[in-house]
PDB file of N, CA and C in Angstrom:
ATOM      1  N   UNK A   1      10.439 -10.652   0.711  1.00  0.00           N
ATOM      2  CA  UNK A   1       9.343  -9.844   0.217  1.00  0.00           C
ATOM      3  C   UNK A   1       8.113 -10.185   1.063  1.00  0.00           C
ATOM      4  N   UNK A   2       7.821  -9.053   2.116  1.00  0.00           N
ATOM      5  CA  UNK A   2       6.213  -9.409   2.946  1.00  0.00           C
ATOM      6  C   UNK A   2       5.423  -9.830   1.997  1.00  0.00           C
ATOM      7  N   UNK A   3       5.018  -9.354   1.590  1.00  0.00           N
ATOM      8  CA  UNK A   3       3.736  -9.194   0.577  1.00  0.00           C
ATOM      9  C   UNK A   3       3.455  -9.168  -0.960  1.00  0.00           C
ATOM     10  N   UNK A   4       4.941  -9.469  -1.566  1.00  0.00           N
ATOM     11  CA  UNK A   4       5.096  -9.554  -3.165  1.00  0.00           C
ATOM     12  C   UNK A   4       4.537  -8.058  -3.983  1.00  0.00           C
ATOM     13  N   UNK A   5       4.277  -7.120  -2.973  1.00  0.00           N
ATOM     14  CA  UNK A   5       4.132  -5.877  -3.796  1.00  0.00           C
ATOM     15  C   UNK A   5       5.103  -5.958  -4.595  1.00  0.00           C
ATOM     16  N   UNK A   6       4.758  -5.653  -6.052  1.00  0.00           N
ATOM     17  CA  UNK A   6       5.751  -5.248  -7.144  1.00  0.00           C
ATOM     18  C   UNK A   6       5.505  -4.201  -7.867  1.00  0.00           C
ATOM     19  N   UNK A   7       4.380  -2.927  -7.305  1.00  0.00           N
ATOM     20  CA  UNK A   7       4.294  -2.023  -7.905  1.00  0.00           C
ATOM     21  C   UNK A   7       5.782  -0.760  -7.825  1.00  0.00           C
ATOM     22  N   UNK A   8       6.131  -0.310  -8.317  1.00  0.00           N
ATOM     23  CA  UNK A   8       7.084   0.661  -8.481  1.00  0.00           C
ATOM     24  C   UNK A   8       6.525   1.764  -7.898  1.00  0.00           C
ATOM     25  N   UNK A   9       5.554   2.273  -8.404  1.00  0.00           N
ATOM     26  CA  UNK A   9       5.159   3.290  -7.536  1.00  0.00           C
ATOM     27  C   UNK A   9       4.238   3.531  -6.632  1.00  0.00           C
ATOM     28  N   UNK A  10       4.620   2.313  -5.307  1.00  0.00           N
ATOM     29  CA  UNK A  10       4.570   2.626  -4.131  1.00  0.00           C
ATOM     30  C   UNK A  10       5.810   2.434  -3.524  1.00  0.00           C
ATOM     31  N   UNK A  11       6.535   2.818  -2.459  1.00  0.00           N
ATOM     32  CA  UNK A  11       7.214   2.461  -1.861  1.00  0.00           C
ATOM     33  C   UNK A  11       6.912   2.800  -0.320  1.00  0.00           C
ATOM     34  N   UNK A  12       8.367   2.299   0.470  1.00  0.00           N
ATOM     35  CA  UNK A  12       8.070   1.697   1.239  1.00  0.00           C
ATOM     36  C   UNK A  12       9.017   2.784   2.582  1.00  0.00           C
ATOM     37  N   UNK A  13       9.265   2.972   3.417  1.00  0.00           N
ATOM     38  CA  UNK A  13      10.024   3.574   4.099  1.00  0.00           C
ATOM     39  C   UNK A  13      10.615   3.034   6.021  1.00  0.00           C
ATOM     40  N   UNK A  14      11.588   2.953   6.466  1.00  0.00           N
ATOM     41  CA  UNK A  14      11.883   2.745   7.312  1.00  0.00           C
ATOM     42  C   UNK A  14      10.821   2.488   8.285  1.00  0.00           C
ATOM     43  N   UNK A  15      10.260   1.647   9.457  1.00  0.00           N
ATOM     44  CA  UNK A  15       9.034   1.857   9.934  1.00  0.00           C
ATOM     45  C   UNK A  15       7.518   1.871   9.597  1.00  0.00           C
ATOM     46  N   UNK A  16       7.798   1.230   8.416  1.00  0.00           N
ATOM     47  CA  UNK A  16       6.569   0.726   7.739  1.00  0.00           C
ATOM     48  C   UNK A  16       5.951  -0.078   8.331  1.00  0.00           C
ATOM     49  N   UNK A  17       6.246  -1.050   9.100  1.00  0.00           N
ATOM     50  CA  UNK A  17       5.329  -1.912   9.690  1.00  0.00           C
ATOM     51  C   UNK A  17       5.248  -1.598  11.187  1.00  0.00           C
ATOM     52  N   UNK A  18       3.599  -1.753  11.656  1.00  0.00           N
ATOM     53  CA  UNK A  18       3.442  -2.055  12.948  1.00  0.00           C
ATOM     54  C   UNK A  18       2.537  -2.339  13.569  1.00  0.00           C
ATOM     55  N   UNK A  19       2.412  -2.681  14.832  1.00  0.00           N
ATOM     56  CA  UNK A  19       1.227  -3.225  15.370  1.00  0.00           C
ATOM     57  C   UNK A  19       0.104  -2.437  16.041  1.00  0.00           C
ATOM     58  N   UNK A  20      -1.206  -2.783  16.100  1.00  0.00           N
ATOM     59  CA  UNK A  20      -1.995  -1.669  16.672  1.00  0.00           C
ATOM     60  C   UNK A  20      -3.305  -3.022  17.253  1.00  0.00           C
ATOM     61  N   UNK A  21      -4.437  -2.250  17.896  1.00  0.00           N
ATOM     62  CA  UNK A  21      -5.330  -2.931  18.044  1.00  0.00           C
ATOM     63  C   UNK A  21      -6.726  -2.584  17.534  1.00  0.00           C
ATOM     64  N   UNK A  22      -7.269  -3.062  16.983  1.00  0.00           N
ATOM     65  CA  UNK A  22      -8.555  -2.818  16.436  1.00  0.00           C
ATOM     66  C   UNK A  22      -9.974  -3.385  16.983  1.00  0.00           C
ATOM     67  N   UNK A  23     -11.313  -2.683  17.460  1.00  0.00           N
ATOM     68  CA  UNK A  23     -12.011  -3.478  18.041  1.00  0.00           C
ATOM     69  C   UNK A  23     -11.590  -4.466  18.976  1.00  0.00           C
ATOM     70  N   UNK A  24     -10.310  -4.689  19.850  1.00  0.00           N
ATOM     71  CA  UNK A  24      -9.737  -5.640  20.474  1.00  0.00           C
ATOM     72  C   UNK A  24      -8.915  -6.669  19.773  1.00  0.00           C
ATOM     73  N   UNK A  25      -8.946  -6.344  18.596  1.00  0.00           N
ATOM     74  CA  UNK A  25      -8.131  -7.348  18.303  1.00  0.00           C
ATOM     75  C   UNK A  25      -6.561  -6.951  17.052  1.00  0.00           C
ATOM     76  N   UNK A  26      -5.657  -7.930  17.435  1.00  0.00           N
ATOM     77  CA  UNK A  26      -4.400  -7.354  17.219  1.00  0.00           C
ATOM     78  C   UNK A  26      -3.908  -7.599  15.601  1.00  0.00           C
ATOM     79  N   UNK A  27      -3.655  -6.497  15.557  1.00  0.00           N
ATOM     80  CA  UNK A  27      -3.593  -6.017  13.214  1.00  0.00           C
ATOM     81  C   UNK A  27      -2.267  -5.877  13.017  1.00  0.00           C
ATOM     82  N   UNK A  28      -1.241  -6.289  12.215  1.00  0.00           N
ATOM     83  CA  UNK A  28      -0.269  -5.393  11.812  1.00  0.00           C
ATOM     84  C   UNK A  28      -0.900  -5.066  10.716  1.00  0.00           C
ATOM     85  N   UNK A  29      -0.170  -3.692  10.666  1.00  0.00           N
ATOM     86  CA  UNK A  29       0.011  -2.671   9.482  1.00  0.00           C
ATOM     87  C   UNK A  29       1.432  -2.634   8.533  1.00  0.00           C
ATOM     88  N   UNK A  30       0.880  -2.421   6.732  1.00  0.00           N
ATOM     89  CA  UNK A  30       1.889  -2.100   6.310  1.00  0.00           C
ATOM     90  C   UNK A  30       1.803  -0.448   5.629  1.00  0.00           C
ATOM     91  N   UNK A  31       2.233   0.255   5.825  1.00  0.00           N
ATOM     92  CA  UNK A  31       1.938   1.580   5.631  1.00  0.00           C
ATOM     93  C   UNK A  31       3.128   1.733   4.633  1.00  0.00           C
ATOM     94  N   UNK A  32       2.490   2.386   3.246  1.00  0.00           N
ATOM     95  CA  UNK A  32       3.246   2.622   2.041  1.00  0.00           C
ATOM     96  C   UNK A  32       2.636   3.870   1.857  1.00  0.00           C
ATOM     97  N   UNK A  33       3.629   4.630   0.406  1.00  0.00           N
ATOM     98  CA  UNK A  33       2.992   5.472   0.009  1.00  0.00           C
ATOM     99  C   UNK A  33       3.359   5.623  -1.551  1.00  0.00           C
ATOM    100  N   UNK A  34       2.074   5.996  -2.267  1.00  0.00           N
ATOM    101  CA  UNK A  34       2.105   6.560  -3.659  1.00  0.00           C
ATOM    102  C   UNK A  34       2.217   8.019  -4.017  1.00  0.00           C
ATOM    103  N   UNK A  35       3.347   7.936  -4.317  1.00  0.00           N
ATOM    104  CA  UNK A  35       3.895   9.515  -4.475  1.00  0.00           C
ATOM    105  C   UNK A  35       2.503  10.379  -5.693  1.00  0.00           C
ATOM    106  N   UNK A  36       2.197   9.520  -6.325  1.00  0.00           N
ATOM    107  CA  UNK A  36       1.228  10.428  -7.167  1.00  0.00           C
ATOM    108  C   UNK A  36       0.172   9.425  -7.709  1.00  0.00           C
ATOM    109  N   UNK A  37      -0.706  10.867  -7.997  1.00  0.00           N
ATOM    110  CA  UNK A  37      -2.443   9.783  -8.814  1.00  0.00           C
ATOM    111  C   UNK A  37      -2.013   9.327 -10.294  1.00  0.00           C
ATOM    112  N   UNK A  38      -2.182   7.932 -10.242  1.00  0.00           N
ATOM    113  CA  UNK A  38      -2.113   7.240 -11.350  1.00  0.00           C
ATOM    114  C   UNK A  38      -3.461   7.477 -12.422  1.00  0.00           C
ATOM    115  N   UNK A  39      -3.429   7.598 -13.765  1.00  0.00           N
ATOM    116  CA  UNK A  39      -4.416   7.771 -14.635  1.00  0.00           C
ATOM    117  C   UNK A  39      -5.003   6.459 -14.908  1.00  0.00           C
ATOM    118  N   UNK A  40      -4.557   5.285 -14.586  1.00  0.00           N
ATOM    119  CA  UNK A  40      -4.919   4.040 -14.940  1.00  0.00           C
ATOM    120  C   UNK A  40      -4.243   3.295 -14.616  1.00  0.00           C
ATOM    121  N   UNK A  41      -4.776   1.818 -13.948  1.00  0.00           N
ATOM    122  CA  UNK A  41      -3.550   0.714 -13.018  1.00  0.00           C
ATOM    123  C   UNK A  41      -2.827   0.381 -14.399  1.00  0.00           C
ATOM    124  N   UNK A  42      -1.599   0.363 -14.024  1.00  0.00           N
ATOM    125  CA  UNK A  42      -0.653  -0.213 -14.682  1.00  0.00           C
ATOM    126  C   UNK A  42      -0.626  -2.025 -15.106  1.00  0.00           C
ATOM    127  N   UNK A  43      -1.553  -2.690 -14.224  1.00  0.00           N
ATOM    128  CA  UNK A  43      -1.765  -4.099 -14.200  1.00  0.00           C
ATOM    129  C   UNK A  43      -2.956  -4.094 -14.805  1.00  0.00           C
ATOM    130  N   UNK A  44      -4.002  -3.759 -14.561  1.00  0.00           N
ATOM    131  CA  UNK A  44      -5.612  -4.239 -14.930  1.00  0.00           C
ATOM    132  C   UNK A  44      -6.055  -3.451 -16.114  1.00  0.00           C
ATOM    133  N   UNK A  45      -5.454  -2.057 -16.219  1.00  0.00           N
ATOM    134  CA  UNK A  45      -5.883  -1.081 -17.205  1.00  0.00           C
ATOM    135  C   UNK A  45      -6.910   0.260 -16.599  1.00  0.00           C
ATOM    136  N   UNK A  46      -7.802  -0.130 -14.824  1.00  0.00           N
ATOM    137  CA  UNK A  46      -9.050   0.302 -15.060  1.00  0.00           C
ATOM    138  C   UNK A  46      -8.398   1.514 -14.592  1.00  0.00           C
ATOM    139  N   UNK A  47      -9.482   2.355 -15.434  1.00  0.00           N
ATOM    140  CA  UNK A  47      -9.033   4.027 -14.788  1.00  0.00           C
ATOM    141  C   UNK A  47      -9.340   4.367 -13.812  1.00  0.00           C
ATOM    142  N   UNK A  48      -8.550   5.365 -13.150  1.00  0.00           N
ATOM    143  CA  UNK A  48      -9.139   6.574 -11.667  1.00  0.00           C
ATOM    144  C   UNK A  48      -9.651   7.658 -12.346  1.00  0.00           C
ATOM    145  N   UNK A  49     -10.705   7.693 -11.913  1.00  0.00           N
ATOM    146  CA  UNK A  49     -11.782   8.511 -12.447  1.00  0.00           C
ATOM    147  C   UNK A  49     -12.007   9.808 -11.267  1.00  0.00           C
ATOM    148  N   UNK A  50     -11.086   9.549 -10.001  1.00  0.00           N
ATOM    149  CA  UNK A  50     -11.095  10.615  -8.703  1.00  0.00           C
ATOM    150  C   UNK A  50     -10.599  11.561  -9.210  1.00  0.00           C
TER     151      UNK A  50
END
């Protein structure tokens, strides 16, 4: 587990990770996606108000 994400609804897909450069200096990326807008985190409670 990279990163102990344990949310369910994000996942993750083939090629999720990679490297790039930023301002000169070198980042990996983990690129996920949330299939849909959540009404409220499932962990903390606080709402999306977007």
């Amino acid at each position: 587990m990279l990163l102990d994400i344990q949310d369910p609804n994000i996942t993750f897909e083939e090629g999720c990770l990679y490297d790039d450069k930023v301002k000169g200096k070198s980042c990996c990326y983990v690129e996920g996606k949330l299939p849909h807008t959540l009404t409220t985190c499932a962990f903390c409670g606080i709402k999306n108000e977007t």
